[in-house]
C-alpha atoms as a PDB file:
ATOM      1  CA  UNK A   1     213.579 189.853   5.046  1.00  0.00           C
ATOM      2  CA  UNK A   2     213.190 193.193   4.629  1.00  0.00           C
ATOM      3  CA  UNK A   3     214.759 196.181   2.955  1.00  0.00           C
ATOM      4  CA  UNK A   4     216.081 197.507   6.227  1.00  0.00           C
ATOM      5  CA  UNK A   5     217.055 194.073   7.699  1.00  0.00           C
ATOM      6  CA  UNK A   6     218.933 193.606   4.448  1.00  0.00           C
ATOM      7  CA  UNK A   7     220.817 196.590   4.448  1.00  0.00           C
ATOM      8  CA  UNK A   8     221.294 196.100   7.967  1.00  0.00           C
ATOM      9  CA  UNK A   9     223.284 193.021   8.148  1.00  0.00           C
ATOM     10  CA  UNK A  10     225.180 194.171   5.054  1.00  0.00           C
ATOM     11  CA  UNK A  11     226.579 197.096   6.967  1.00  0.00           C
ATOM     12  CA  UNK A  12     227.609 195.039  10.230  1.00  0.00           C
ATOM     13  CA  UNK A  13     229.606 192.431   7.827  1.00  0.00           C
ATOM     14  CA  UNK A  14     231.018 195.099   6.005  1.00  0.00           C
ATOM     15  CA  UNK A  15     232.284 196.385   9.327  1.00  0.00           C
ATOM     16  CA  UNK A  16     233.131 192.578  10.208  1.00  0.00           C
ATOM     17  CA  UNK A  17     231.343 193.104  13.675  1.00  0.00           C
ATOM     18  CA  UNK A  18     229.352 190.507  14.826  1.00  0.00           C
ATOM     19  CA  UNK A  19     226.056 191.061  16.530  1.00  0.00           C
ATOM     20  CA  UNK A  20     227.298 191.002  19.683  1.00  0.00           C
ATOM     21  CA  UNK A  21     229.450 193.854  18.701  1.00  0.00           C
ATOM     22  CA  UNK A  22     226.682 196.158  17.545  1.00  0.00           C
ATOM     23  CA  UNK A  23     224.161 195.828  20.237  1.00  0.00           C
ATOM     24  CA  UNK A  24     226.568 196.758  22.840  1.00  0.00           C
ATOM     25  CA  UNK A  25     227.744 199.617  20.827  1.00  0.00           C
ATOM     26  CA  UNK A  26     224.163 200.445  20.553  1.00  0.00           C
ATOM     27  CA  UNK A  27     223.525 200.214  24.577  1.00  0.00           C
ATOM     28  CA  UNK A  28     220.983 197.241  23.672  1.00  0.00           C
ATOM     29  CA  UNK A  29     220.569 193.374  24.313  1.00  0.00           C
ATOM     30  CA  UNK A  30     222.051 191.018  21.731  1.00  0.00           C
ATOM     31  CA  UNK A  31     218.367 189.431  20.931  1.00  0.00           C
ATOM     32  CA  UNK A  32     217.078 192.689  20.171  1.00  0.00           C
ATOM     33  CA  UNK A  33     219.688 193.677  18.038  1.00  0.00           C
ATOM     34  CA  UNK A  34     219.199 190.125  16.111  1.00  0.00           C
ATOM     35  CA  UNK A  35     215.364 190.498  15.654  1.00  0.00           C
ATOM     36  CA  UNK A  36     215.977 193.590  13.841  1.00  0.00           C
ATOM     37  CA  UNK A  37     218.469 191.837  11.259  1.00  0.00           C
ATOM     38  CA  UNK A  38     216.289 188.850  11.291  1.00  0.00           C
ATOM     39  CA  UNK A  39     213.423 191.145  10.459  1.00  0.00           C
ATOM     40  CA  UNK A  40     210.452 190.108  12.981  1.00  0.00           C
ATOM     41  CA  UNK A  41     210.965 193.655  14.974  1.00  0.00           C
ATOM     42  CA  UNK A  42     211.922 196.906  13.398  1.00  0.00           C
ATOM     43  CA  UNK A  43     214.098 199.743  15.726  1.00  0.00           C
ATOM     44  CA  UNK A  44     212.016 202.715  16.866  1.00  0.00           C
ATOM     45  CA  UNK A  45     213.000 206.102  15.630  1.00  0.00           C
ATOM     46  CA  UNK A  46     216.015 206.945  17.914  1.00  0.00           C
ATOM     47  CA  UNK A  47     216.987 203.657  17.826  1.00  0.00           C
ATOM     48  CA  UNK A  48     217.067 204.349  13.801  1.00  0.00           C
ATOM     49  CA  UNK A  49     219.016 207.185  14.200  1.00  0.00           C
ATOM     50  CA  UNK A  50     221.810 205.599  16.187  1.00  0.00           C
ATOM     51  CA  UNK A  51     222.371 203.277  13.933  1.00  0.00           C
ATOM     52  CA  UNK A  52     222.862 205.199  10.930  1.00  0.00           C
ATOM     53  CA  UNK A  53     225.188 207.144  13.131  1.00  0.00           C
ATOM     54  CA  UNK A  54     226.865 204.096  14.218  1.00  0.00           C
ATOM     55  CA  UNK A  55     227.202 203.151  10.168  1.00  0.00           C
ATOM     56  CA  UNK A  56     227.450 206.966   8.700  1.00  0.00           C
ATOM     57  CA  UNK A  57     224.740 206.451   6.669  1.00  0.00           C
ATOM     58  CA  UNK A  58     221.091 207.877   6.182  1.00  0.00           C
ATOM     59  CA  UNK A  59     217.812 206.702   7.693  1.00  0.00           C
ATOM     60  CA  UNK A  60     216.244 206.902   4.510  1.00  0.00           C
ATOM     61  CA  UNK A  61     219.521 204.240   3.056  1.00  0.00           C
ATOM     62  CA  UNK A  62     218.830 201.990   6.188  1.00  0.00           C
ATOM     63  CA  UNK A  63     215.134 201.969   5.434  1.00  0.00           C
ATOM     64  CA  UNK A  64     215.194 201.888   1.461  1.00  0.00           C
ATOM     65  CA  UNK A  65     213.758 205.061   0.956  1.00  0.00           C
ATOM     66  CA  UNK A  66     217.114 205.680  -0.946  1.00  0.00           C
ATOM     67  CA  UNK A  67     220.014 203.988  -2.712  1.00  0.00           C
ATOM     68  CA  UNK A  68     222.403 207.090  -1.566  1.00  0.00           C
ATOM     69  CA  UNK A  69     224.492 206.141   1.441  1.00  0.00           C
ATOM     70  CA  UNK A  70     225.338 209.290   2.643  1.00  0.00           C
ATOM     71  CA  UNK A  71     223.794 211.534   5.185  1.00  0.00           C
ATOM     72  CA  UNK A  72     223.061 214.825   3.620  1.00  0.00           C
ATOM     73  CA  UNK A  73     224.834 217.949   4.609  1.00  0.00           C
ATOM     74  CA  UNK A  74     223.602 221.321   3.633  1.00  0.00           C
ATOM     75  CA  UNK A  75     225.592 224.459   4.115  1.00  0.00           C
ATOM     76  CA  UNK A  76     222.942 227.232   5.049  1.00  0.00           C
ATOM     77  CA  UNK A  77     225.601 230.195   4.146  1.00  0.00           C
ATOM     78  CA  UNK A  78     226.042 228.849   0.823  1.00  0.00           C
ATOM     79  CA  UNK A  79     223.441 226.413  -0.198  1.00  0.00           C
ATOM     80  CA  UNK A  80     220.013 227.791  -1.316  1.00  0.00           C
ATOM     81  CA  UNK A  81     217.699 225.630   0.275  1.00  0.00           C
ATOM     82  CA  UNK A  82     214.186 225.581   1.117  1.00  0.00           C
ATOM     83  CA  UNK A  83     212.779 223.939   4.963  1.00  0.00           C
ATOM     84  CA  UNK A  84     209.457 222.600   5.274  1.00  0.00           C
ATOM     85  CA  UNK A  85     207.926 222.189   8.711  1.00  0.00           C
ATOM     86  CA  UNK A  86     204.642 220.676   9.874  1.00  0.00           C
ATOM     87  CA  UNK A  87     204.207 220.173   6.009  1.00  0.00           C
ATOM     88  CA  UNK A  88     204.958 224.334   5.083  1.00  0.00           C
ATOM     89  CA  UNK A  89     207.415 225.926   3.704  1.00  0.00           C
ATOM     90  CA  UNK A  90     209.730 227.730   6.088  1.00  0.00           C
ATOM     91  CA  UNK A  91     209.007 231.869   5.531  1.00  0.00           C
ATOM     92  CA  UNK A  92     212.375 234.134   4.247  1.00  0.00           C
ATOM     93  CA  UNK A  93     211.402 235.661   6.973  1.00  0.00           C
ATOM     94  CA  UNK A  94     211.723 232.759  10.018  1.00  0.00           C
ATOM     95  CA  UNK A  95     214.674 231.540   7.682  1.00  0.00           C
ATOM     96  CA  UNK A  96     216.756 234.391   8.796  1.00  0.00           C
ATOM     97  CA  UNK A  97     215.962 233.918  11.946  1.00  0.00           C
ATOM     98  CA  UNK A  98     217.031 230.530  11.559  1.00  0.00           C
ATOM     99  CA  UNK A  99     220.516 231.556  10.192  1.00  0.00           C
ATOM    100  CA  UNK A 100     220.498 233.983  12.787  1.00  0.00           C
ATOM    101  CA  UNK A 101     220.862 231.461  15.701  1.00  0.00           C
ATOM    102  CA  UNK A 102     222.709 229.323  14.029  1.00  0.00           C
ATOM    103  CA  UNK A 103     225.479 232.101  13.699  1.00  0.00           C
ATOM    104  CA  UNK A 104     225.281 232.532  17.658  1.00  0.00           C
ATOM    105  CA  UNK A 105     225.787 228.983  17.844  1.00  0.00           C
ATOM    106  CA  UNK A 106     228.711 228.917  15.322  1.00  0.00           C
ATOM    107  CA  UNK A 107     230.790 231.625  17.192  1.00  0.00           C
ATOM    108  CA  UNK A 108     229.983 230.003  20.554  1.00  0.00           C
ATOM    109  CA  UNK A 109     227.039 231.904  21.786  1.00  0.00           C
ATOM    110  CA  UNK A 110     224.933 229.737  23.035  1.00  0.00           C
ATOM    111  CA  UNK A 111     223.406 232.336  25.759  1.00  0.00           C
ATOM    112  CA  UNK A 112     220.068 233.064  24.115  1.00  0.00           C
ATOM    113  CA  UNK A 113     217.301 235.648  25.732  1.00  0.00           C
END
């Protein structure tokens, strides 16, 4: 089995949900669900992301990229922090941009032109 299969099953019998369970709260068929905890198919990326949603947990804990459980937050106000995109850093510049919309959003402004 693999690392995410592993970590997989863990979580669902540390919820004590059975399969069943967990596909339907993932919108998916049972035998899907089991192939992924039995390790012959692997999720595809939103599929990934709902269930470390569904468990509060990283992708990179579900897929062994990390032994940290939990998702991580950063506060752009307080938090130095640098974004990479396409593989480059994110310029001062676009970063205040960045912070800029994301203020819009925090007060409610959503209407952008």
């Amino acid at each position: 089995m693999s690392e995410f299969s592993n970590r997989l099953l863990a979580l669902r019998e540390e919820h004590n949900w059975s399969k069943t369970t967990v596909a339907k709260k993932l919108g998916l068929s049972v035998q899907r669900y089991a192939n992924w905890e039995y390790g012959t198919r692997e999720p595809d990326l939103e599929n990934l992301t709902a269930i470390a949603q569904l468990y509060g947990v990283s992708t990179d804990y579900l897929t062994g990229q990390s032994n940290d459980r939990d998702k991580k937050a950063v506060d752009l106000e307080t938090d130095p922090v640098v974004l990479n995109y396409g593989g480059r850093p994110v310029s001062d510049e676009d970063m205040d941009i960045i912070k800029a919309i994301l203020e819009r959003h925090k007060s409610g402004d959503t209407h952008y032109e």
